[in-house]
Protein backbone atom coordinates (compact mmCIF):
# COMPACT_ATOMS: atom_id res chain seq x y z
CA UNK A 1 61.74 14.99 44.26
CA UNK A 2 64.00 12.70 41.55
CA UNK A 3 62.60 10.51 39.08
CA UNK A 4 64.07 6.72 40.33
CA UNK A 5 64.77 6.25 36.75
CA UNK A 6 66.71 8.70 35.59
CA UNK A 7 67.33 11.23 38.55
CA UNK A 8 66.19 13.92 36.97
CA UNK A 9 63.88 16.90 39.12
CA UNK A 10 60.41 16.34 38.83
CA UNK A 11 58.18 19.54 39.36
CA UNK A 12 55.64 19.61 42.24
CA UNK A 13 52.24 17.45 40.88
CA UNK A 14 53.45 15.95 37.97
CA UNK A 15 52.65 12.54 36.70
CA UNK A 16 54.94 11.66 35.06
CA UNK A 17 59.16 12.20 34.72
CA UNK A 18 59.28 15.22 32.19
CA UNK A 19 62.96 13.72 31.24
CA UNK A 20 62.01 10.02 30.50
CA UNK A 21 58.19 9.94 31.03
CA UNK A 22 58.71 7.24 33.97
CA UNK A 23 55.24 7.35 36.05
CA UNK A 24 55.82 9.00 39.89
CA UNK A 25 54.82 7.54 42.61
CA UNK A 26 53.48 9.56 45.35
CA UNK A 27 55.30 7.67 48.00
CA UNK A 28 58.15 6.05 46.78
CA UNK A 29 58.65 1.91 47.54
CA UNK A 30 60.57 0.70 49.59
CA UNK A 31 63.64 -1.63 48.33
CA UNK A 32 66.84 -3.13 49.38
CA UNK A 33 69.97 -1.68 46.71
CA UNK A 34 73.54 -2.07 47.01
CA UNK A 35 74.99 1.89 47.77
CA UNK A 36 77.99 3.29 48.29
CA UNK A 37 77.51 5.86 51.54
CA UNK A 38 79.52 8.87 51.27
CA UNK A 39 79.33 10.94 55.25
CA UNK A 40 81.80 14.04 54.85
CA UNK A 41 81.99 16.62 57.89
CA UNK A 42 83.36 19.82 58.11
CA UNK A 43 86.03 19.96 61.03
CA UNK A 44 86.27 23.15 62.79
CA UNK A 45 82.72 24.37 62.48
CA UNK A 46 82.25 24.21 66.21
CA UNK A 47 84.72 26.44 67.15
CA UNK A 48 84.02 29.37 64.55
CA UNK A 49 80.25 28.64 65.55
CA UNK A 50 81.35 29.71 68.94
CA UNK A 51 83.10 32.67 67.92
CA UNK A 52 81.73 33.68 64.80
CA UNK A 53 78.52 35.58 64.17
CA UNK A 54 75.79 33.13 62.87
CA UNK A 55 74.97 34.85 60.06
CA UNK A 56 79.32 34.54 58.89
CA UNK A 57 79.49 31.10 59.67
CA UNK A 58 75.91 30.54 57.46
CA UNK A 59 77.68 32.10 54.34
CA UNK A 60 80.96 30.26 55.08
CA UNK A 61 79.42 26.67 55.46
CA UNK A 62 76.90 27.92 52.40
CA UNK A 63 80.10 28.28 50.08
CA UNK A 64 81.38 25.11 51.18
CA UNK A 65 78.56 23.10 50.40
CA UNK A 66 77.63 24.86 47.08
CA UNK A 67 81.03 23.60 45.47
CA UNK A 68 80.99 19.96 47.46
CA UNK A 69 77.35 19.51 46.31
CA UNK A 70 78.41 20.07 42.60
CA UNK A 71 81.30 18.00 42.88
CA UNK A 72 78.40 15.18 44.05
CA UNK A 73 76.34 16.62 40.56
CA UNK A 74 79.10 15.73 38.55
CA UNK A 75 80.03 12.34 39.57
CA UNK A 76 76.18 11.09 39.45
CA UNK A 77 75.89 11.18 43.38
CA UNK A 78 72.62 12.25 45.28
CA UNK A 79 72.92 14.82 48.03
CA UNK A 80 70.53 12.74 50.57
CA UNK A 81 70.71 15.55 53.56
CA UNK A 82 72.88 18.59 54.80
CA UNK A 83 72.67 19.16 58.52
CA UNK A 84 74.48 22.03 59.91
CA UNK A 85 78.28 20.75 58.89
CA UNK A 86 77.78 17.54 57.79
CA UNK A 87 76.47 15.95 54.48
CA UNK A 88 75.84 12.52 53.68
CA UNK A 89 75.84 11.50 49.69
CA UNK A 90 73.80 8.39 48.11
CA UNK A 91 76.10 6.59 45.10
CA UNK A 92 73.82 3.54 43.29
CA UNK A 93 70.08 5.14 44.70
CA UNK A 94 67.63 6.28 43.18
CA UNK A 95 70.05 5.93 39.85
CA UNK A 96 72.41 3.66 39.62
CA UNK A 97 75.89 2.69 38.09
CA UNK A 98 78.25 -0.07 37.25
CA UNK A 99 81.41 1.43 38.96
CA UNK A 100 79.38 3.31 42.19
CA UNK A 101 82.28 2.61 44.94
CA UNK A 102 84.52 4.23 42.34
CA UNK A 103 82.26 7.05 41.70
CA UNK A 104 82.03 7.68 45.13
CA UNK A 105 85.79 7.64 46.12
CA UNK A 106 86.75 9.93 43.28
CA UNK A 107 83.87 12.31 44.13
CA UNK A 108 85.51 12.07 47.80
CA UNK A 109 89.21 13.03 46.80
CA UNK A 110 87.72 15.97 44.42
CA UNK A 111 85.80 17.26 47.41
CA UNK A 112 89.01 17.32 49.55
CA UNK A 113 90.45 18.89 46.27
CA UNK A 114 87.43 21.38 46.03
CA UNK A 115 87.62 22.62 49.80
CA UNK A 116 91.44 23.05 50.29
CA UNK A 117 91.38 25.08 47.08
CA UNK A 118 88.20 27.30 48.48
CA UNK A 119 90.23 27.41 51.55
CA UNK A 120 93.29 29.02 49.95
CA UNK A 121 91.90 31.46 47.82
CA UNK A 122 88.60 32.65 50.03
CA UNK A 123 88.53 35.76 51.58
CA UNK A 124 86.15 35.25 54.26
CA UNK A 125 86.43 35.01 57.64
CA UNK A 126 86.96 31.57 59.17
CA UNK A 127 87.67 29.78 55.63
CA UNK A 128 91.49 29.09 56.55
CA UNK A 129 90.62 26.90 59.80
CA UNK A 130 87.89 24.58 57.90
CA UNK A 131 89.22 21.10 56.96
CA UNK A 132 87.14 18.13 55.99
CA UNK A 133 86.98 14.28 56.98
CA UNK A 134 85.42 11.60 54.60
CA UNK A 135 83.80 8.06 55.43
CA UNK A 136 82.68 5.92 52.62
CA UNK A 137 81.20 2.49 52.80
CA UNK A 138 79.39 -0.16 50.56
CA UNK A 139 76.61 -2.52 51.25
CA UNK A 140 72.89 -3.33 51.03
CA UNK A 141 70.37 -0.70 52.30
CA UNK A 142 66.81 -0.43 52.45
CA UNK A 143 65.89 3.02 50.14
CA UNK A 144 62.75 4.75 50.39
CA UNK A 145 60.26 7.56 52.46
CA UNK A 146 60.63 7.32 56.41
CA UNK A 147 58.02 9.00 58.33
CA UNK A 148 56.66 11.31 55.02
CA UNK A 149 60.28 12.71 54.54
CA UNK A 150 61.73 13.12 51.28
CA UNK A 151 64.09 9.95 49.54
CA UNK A 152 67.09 8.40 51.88
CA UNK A 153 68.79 5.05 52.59
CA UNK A 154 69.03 3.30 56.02
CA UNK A 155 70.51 -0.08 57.49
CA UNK A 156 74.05 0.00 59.07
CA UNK A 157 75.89 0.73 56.13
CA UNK A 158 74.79 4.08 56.97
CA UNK A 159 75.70 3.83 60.07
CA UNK A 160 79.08 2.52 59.45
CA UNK A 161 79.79 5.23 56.76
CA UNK A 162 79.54 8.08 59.92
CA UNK A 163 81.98 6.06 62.04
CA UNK A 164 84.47 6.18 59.78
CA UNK A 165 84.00 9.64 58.99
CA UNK A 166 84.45 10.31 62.69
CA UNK A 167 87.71 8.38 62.50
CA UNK A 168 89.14 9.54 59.46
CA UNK A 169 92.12 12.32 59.57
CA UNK A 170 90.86 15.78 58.61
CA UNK A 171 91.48 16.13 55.01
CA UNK A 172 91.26 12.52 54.80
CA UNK A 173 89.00 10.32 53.41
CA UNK A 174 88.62 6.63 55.02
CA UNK A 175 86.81 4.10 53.41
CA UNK A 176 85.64 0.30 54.47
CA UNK A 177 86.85 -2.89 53.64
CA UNK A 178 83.69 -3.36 50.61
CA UNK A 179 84.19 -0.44 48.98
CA UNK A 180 88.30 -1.09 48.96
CA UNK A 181 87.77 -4.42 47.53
CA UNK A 182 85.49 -3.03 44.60
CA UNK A 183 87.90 -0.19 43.79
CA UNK A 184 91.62 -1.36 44.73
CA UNK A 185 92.38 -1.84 41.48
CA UNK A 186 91.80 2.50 40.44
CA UNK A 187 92.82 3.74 43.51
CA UNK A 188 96.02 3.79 46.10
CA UNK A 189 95.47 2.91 49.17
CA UNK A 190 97.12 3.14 52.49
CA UNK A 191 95.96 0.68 55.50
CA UNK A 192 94.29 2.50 58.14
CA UNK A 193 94.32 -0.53 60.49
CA UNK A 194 91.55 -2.04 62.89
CA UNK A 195 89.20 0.22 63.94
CA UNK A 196 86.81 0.29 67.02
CA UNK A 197 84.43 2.79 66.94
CA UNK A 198 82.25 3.56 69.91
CA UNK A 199 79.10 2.21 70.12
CA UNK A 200 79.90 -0.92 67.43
CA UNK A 201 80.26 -4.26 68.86
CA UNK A 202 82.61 -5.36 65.84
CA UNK A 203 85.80 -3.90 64.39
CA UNK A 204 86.25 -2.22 61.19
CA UNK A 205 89.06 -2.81 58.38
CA UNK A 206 89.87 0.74 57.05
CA UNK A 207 92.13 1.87 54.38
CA UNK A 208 93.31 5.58 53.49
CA UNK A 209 92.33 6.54 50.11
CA UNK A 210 95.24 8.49 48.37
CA UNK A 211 94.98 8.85 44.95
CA UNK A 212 93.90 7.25 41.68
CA UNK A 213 95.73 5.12 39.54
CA UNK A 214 93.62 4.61 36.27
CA UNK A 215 90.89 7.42 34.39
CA UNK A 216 87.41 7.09 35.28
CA UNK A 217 85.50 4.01 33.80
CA UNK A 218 88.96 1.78 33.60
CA UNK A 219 87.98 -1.88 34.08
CA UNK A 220 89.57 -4.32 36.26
CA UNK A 221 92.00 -6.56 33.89
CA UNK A 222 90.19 -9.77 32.07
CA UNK A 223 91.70 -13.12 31.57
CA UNK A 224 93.53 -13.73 28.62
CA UNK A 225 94.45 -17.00 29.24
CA UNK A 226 91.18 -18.65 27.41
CA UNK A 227 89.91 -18.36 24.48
CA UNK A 228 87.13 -15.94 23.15
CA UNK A 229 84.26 -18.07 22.85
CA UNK A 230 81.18 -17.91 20.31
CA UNK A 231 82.33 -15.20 18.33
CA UNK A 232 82.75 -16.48 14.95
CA UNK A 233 81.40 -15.14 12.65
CA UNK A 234 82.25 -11.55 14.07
CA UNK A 235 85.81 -12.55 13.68
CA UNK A 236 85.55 -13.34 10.48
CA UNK A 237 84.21 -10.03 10.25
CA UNK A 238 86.78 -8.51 11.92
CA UNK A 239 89.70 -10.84 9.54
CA UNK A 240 87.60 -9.11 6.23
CA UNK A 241 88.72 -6.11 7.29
CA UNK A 242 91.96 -6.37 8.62
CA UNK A 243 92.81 -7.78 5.01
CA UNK A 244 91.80 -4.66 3.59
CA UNK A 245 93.96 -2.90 5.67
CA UNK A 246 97.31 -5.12 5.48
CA UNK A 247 96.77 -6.12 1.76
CA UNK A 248 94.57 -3.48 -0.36
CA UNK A 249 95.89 -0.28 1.89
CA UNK A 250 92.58 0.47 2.64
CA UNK A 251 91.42 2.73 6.05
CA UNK A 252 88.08 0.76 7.16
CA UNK A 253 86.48 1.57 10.32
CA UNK A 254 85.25 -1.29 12.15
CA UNK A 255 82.07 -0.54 15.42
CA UNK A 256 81.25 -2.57 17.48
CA UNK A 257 78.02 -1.91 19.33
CA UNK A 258 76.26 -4.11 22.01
CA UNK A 259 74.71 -3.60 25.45
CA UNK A 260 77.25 -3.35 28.44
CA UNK A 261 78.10 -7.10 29.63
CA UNK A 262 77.55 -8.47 26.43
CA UNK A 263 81.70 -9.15 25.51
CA UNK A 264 82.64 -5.88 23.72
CA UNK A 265 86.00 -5.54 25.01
CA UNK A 266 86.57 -8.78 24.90
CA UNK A 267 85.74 -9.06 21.52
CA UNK A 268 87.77 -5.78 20.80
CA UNK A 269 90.98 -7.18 22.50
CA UNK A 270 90.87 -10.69 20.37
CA UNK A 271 90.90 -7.76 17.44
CA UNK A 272 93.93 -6.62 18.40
CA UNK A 273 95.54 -9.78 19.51
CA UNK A 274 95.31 -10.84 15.71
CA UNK A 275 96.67 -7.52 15.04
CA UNK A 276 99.62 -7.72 16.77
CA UNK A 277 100.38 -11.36 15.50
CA UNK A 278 101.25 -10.21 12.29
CA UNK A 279 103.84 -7.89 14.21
CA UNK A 280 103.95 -4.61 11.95
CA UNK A 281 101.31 -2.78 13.20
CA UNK A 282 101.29 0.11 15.53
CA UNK A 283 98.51 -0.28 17.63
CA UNK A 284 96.53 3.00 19.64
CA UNK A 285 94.51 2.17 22.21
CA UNK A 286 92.08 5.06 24.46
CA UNK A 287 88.74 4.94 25.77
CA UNK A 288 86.12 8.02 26.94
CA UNK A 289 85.29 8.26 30.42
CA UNK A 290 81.78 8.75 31.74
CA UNK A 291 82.56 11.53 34.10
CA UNK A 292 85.50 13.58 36.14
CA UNK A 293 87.16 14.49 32.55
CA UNK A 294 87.48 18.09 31.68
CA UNK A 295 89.84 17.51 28.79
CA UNK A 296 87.31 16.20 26.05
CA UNK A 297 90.64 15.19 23.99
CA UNK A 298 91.76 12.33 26.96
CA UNK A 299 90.93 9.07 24.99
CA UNK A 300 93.38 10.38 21.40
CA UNK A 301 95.30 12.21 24.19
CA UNK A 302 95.88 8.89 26.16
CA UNK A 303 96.93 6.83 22.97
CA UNK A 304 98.88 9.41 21.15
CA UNK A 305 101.14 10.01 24.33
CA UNK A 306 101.94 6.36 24.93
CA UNK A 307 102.98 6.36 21.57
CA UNK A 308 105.10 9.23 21.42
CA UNK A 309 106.11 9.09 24.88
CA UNK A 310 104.72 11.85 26.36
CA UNK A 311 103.87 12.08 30.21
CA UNK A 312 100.84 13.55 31.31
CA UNK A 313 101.82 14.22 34.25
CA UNK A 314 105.12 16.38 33.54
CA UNK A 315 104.55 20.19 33.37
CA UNK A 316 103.98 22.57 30.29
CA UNK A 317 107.63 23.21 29.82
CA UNK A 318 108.84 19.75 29.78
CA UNK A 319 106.04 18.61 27.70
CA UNK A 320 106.64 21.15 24.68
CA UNK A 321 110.43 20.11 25.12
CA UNK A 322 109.70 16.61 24.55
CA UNK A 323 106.93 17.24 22.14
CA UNK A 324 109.35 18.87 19.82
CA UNK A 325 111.97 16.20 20.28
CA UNK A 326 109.55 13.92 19.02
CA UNK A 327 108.37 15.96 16.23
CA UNK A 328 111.59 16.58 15.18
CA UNK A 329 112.53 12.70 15.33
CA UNK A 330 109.01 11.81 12.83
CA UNK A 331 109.26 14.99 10.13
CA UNK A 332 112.38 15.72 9.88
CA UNK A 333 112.04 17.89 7.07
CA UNK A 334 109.19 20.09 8.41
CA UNK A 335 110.15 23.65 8.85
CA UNK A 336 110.24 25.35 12.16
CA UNK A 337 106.54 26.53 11.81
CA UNK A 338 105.49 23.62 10.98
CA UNK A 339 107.06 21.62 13.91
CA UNK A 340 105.89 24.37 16.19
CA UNK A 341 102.36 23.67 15.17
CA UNK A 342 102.71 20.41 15.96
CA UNK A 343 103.80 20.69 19.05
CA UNK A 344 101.05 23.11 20.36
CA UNK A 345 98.48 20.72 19.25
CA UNK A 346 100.44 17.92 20.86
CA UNK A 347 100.24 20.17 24.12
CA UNK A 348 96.54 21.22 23.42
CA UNK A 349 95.67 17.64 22.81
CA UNK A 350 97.31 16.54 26.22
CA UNK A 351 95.07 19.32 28.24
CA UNK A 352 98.02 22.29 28.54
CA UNK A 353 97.73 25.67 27.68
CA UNK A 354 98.53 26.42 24.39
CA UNK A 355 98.71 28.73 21.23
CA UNK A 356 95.54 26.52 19.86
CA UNK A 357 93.75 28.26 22.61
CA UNK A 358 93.85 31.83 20.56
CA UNK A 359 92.42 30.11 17.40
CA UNK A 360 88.54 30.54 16.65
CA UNK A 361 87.19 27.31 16.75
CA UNK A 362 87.45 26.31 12.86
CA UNK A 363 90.92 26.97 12.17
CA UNK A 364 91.62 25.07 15.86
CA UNK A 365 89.74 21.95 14.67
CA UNK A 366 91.34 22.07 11.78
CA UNK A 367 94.70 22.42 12.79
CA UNK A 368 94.09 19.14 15.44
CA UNK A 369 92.64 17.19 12.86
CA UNK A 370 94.94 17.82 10.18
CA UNK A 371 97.70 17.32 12.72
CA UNK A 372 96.22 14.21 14.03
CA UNK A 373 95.92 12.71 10.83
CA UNK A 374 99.32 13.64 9.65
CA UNK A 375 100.80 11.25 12.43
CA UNK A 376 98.90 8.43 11.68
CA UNK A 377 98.80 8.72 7.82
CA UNK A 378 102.97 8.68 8.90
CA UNK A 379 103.25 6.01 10.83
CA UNK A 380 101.08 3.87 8.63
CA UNK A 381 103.60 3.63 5.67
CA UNK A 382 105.51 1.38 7.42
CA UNK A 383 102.58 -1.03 8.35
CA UNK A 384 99.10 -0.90 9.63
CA UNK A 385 97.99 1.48 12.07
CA UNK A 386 95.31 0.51 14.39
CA UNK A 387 93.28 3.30 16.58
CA UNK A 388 90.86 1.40 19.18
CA UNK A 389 88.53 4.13 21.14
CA UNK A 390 86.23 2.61 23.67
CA UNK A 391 83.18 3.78 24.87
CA UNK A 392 82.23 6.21 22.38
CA UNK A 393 78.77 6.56 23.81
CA UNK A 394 80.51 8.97 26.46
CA UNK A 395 83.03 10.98 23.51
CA UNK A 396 82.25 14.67 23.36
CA UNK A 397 80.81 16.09 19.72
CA UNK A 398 84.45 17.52 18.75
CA UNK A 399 86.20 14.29 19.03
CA UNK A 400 83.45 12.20 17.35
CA UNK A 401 84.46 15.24 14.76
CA UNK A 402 87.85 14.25 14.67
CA UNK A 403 87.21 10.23 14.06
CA UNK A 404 85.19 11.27 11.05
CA UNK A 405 87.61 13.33 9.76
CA UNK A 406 90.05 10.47 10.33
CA UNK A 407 87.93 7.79 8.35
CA UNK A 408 87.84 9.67 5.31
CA UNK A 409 91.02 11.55 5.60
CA UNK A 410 93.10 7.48 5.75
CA UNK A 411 90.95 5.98 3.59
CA UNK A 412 93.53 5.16 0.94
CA UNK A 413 96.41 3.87 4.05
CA UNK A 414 96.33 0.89 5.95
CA UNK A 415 94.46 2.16 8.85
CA UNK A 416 91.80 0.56 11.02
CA UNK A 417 89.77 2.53 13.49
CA UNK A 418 88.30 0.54 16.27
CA UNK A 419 85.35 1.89 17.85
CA UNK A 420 83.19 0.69 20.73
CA UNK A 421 79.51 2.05 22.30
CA UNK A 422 76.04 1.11 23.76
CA UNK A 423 73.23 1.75 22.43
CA UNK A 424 71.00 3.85 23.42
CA UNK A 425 72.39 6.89 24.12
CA UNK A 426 72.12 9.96 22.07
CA UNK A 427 75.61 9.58 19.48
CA UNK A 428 75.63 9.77 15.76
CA UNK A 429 77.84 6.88 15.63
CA UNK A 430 79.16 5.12 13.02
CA UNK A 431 78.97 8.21 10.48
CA UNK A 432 78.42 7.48 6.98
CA UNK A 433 81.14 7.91 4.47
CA UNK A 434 81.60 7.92 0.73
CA UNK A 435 85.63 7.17 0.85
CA UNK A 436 86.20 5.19 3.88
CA UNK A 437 84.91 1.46 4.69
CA UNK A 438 82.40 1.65 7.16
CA UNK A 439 81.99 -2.47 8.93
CA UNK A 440 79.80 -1.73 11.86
CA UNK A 441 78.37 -5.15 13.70
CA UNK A 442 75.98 -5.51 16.99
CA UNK A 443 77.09 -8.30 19.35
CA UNK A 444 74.32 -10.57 20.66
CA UNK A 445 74.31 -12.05 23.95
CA UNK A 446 76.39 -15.85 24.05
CA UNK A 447 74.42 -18.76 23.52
CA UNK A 448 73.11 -21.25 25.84
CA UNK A 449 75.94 -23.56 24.23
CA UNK A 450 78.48 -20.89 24.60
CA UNK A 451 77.33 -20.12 27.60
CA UNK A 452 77.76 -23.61 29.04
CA UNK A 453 81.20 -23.59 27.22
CA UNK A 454 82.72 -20.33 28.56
CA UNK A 455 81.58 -21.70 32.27
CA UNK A 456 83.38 -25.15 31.98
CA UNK A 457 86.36 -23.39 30.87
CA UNK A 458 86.22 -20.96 33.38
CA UNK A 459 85.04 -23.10 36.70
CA UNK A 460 87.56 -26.28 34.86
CA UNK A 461 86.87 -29.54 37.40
CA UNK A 462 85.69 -27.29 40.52
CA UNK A 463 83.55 -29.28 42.22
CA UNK A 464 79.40 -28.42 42.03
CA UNK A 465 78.03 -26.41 45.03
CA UNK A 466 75.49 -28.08 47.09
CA UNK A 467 72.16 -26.50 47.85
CA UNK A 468 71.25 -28.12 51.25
């Protein structure tokens, strides 16, 4: 059994959640939550169920499952059921999420990812003819115990989830017109056409999922053509420091902490629009994703590259290459060791393999954070420099490390580092610091007035919605 709050395993006749102290229920309630369905089916098993001995095609399907269901673990998904080669996958029950569809269609394409690498490198018999097909789809369900059995979702959702598994290519993964409205904007998609599964009275719009576009947790773009409203006094915040960094040379570190909803990006973004109207700053913007991330460098990764126009997605050889161009271009008086350094913490930074690897784990921290702060302390003698990390409530220890390190190491250059988080969760963040400036404010929610006033500029003369 999971807890419904947290979704952690409860032991057999507890009381309570041993993770969060949430009371159990001995039967669960019943309630109607939006999900995202996830039905994957291995293709194939059939046929090497025909010709296979059982107890081979157990350990084959076994394997397959064992990495699939961790793939589900690490994207916050809930195995609901495995029946002989199929497996459907609960996104948004019993725990929930803000981006669920997107969970969901990124756990899909790692599965696919998962299996055709087991496929390739396994060794027993029958692994090279498995494939796997993928139907996702989001709606309302009802959620709770059927008949005494354990946790599960039902409603047509469900059932609409298994037809387009059964219509989706193998290898593929086919998801519904709800859940490609909620995630077009991370993902590539190709239409899949009108679809008329057997048995379903209406047709279903399906689209071929084929790849992200954006990192985990990326939002879908906000207006910027109105005006931040009731925010003040946290501006004027924000204007104190930026004068310490344009006109006293001062590094200050400005947090920003509020629950999620309550206009912390927004208010981070008006930041850095006055930034940039002043013109000389360099501005460095990453943010830490909740899940999917191995590289627990990604969010300086993601700004440092963009800055010194490095590709991610290039290979080891042509990264180093342009690393050291670029090195070579911003210390031109370094000697060779030196700009070799640099460039294997560039690389290590950007998730490669690298000479930073060898190091015990004190001299490599050192060497990143020295690095790190040797391009920024750089570019910030010819104007400000401006980090922004978002979502620190999701940054690994080692790069919460490195932000420290960066606060007191630019504390005498015009540097600003912009961080963002929730509360709640278990960060020491801000730190404290005897040589940087430490600003750290907590955004409350809008006002009924500012309320009122961000919905007439948003909704402008639309007309009022009857309730009859």
């Amino acid at each position: 059994m999971q807890c419904t709050s947290c979704g952690s395993a409860i032991p057999a006749g507890a009381r309570f959640c041993p993770s969060c102290a949430h009371p159990v229920a001995l039967s669960q309630p019943e309630e109607r939550r939006i999900v995202t369905i996830v039905f994957a089916d291995l293709v194939g098993f059939t046929t090497l169920a025909e010709r296979m001995d059982p107890e081979q095609v157990k350990r084959l399907i076994d394997a397959c499952f064992e990495r699939l269901v961790d793939v589900v673990v690490e994207f916050g998904g809930k195995v609901d059921k495995i029946l002989g080669d199929g497996m459907l996958v609960l996104f948004g029950a019993p725990v929930a999420h803000e981006d669920d569809p997107e969970r969901a269609v990124r756990a899909a394409l790692r599965m696919q990812e998962t299996l055709a690498h087991y496929v390739a490198t396994s060794e027993l018999a029958g692994s090279a003819d498995i494939r796997m097909r993928v139907g996702i789809n989001t709606g309302e369900v009802l959620v709770g115990t059927l008949a005494g059995t354990d946790y599960t979702a039902m409603g047509d959702v469900v059932n609409t989830a298994s037809r387009l598994q059964a219509e989706a290519p193998a290898g593929g993964v086919l998801v519904g017109e709800v859940t490609h409205g909620l995630t077009s904007h991370t993902f590539r998609y190709e239409p899949a056409g009108t679809l008329q599964p057997r048995g379903r009275e209406q047709a279903l719009q399906a689209w071929l999922a084929l790849e992200p576009t954006a990192p985990p947790g990326n939002r879908r773009r906000r207006r910027r053509d109105l005006g931040i409203v009731g925010r003040r006094p946290e501006l004027t915040i924000a204007e104190a420091a930026l004068e310490l960094v344009r006109h006293s040379g001062r590094g200050v570190l400005l947090h920003v902490n509020g629950d999620n909803g309550v206009g912390k990006s927004r208010y981070v973004d008006e930041v850095i629009s006055r930034v940039r109207e002043h013109g000389e700053a360099s501005v460095l913007e990453g943010a830490c994703v909740p899940y999917g991330e191995a590289n627990v460098w990604w969010p300086i990764a993601s700004a440092l590259s963009n800055y010194l126009d490095l590709d991610t997605g290039i290979d080891i050889d042509a990264a180093r290459s342009t690393a050291l161009q670029r090195a070579q271009e911003m210390f031109p008086s370094i000697d060779a060791a030196g700009t070799e350094r640099l460039v294997d913490v560039f690389t290590h930074l950007l998730g490669y393999p690298s000479p930073i690897d060898r190091l015990d784990a004190l001299s490599a921290r050192n060497a990143i954070h020295q690095t790190v702060a040797m391009v920024l302390e750089a570019r910030s003698h010819r104007g400000p420099m401006v980090l922004s990390i978002d979502d620190v409530h999701w940054a690994d220890q080692v790069l919460l490390d490195l932000l420290e390190h960066l606060v007191t190491a630019l504390s005498r250059h015009s540097f600003l580092l912009i961080t963002a988080m929730r509360p709640g969760h278990d960060v020491a963040w801000p730190p404290r610091s005897d040589r940087g400036t430490v600003l750290s404010i907590t955004l409350q929610p809008l006002t009924r007035l500012d309320i009122e006033e961000l919905a007439t500029a948003l909704l402008g003369d639309a007309p009022a919605t009857s309730n009859c």
